[in-house]
Every structure is written in structure tokens, then in C-alpha cells.
C-alpha atoms as a PDB file:
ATOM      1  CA  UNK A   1     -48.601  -6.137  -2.061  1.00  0.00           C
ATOM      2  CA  UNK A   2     -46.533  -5.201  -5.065  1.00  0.00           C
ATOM      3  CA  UNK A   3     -47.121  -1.933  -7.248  1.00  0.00           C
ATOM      4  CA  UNK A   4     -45.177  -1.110 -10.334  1.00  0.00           C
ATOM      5  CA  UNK A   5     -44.719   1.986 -12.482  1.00  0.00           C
ATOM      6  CA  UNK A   6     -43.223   3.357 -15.071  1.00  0.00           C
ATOM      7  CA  UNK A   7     -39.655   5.113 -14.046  1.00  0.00           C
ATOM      8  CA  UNK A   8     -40.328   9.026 -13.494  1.00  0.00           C
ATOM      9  CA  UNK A   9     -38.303  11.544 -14.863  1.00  0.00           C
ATOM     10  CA  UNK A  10     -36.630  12.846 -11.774  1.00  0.00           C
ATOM     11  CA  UNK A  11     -35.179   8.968 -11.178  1.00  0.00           C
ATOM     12  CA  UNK A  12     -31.899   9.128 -12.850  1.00  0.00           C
ATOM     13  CA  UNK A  13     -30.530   5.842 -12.254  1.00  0.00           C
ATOM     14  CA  UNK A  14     -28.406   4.349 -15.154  1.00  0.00           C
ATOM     15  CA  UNK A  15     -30.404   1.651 -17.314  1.00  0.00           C
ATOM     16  CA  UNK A  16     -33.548   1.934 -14.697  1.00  0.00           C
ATOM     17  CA  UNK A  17     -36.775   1.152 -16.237  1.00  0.00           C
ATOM     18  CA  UNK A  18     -39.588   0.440 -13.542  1.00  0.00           C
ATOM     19  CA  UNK A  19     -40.284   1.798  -9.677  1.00  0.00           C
ATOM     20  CA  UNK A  20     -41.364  -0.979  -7.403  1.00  0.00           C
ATOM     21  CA  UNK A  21     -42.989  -0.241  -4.449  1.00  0.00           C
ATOM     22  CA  UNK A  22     -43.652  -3.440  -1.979  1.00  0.00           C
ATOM     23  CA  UNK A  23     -46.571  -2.525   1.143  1.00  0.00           C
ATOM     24  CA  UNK A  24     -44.776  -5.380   3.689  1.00  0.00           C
ATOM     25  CA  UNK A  25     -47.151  -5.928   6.526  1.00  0.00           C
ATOM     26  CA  UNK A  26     -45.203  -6.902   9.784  1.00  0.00           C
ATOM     27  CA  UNK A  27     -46.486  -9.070  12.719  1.00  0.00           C
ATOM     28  CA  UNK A  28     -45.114  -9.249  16.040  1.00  0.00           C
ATOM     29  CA  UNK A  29     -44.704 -12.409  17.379  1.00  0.00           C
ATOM     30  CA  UNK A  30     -44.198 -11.554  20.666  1.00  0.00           C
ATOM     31  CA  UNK A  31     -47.654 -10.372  20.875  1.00  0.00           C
ATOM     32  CA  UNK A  32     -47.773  -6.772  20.127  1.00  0.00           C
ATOM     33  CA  UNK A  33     -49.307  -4.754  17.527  1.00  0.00           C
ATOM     34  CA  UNK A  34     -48.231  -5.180  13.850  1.00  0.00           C
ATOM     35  CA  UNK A  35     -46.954  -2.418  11.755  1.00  0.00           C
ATOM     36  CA  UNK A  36     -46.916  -1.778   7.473  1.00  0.00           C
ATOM     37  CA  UNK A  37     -43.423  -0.446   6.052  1.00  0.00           C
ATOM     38  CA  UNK A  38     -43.268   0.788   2.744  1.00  0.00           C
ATOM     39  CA  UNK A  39     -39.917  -0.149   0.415  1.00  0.00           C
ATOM     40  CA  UNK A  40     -39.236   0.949  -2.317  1.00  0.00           C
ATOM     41  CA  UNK A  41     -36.893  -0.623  -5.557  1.00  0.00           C
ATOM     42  CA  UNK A  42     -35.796   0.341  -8.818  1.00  0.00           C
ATOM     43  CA  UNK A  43     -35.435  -2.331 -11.653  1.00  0.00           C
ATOM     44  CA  UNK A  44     -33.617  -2.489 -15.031  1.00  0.00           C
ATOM     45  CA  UNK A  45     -36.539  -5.159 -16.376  1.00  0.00           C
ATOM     46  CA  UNK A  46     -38.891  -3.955 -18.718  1.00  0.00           C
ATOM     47  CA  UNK A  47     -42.778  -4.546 -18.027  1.00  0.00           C
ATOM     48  CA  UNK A  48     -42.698  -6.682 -21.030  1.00  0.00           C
ATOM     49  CA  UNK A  49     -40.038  -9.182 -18.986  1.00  0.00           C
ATOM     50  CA  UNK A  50     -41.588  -8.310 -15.676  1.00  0.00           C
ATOM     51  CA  UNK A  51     -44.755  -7.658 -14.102  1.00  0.00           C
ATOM     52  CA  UNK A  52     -45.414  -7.094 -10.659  1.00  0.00           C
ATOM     53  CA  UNK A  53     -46.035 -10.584  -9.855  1.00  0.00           C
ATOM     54  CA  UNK A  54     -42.452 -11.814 -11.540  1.00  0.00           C
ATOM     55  CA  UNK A  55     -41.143  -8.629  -9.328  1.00  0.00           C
ATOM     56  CA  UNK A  56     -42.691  -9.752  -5.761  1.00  0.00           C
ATOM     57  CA  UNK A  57     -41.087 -13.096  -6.632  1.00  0.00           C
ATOM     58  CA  UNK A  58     -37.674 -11.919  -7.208  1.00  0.00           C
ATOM     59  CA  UNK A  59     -38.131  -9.627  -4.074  1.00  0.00           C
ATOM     60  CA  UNK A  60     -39.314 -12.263  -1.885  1.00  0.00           C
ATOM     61  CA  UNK A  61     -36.950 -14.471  -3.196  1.00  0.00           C
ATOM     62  CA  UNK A  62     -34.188 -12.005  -2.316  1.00  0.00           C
ATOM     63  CA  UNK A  63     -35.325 -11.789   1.272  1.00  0.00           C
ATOM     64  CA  UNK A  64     -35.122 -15.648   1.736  1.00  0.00           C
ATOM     65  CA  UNK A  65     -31.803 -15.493   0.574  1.00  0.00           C
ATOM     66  CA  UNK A  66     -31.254 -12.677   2.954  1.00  0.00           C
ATOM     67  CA  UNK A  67     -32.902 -14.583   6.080  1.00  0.00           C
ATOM     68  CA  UNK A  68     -30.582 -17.392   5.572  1.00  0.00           C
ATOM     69  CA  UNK A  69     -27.550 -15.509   5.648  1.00  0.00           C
ATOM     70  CA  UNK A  70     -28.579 -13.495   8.306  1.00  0.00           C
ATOM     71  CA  UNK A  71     -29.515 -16.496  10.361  1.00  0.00           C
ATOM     72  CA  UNK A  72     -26.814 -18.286  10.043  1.00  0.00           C
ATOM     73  CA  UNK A  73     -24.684 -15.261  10.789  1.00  0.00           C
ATOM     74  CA  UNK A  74     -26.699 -14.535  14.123  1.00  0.00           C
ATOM     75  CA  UNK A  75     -27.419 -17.904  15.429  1.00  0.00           C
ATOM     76  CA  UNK A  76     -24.440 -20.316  13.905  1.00  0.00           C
ATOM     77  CA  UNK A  77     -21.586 -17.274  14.205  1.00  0.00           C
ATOM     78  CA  UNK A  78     -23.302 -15.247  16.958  1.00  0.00           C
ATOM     79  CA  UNK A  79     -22.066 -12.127  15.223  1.00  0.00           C
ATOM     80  CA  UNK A  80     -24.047  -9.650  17.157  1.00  0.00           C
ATOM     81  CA  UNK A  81     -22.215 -10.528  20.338  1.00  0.00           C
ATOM     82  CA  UNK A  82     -18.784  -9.871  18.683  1.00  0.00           C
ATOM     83  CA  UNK A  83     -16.605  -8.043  21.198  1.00  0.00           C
ATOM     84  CA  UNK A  84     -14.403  -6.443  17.762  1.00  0.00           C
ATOM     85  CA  UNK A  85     -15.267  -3.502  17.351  1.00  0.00           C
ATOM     86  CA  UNK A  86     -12.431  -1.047  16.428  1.00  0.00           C
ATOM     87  CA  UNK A  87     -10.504  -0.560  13.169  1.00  0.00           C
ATOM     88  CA  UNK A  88     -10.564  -3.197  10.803  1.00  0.00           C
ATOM     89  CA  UNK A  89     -11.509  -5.744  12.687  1.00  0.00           C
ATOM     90  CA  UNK A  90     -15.225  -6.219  12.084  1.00  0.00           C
ATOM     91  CA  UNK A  91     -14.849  -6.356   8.457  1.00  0.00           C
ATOM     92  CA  UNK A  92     -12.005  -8.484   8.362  1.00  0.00           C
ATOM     93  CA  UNK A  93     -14.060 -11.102  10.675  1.00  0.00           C
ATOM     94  CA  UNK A  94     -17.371 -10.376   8.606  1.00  0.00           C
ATOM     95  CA  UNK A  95     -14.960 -11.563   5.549  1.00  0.00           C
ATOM     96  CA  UNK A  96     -14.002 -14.548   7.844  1.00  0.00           C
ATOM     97  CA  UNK A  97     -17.396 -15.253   8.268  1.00  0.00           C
ATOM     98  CA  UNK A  98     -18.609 -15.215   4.460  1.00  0.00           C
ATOM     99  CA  UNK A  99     -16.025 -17.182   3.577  1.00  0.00           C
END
């Protein structure tokens, strides 16, 4: 579920104009309990160019993107097994990888 709100006063980010806040309900599929995580986002669209809806779709949207990356990055590159660890060497092979 999706909730949006104005932008309060103590949120001083530059050209912010709405608060999103996204209830994601998470199942395990290995068989154990689920759990609900809260996130949170803050948006430079006005409600006149964005509701919630429009805003769930861009965030979900965003996450597929993410989930392919991330896939291919774990499964094709098997980047969490990387044995680099020290100085530049992770970020030079994440760069490696992206490209």
C-alpha cells in the first residue's frame, strides 16, 4: 500500500514536494513467517502530476529494474562470492561488471 502527503516543514530537501510512504508486505518462501517493512520516499512531483497510484507504479517499477540488475549481478556474475575485497578492487570490478 501506498500513502502520500504533503512535504512537512522539517523535510528540507531541495525541490521536494510529496512524502511517500510504501507498507511492503514480505513473504518467506522458504516457509517461515512473513514480515511488513515500512519505506519511506521523497518526490519532486506535484499531486497534480502524481497521485499515489502513479507513485506505487514508478516505485514498483524501480524495484523491477532493481531485481534485474541485482539478479543478473548475483546469479550471471556471482558477485557475492567475489574473493576482492581490499582497496579498490571491488569497485573497480563492480564498474567491470556494469559495463
Amino acid at each position: 500500500m501506498v500513502r502520500v502527503a504533503p512535504l512537512p516543514q522539517q523535510v528540507r530537501f531541495p525541490h521536494a514536494a510529496q512524502v511517500l510512504v510504501a507498507d511492503r508486505h514480505v513473504t518467506d518462501l522458504a516457509g517461515g513467517s512473513g514480515s511488513t517493512e515500512v519505506a519511506y520516499a521523497v518526490t519532486s512531483l506535484s499531486c497534480q502530476r502524481a497521485d499515489a497510484a502513479r507513485l506505487g507504479g514508478l516505485l514498483r517499477g524501480q524495484w523491477s529494474i532493481e531485481n534485474r540488475l541485482h539478479w543478473v549481478r548475483d546469479v550471471v556474475f556471482a558477485e557475492d562470492h567475489s574473493r576482492v575485497r581490499t582497496a579498490g578492487g571491488p569497485q573497480v570490478m563492480a564498474s567491470l561488471r556494469n559495463w
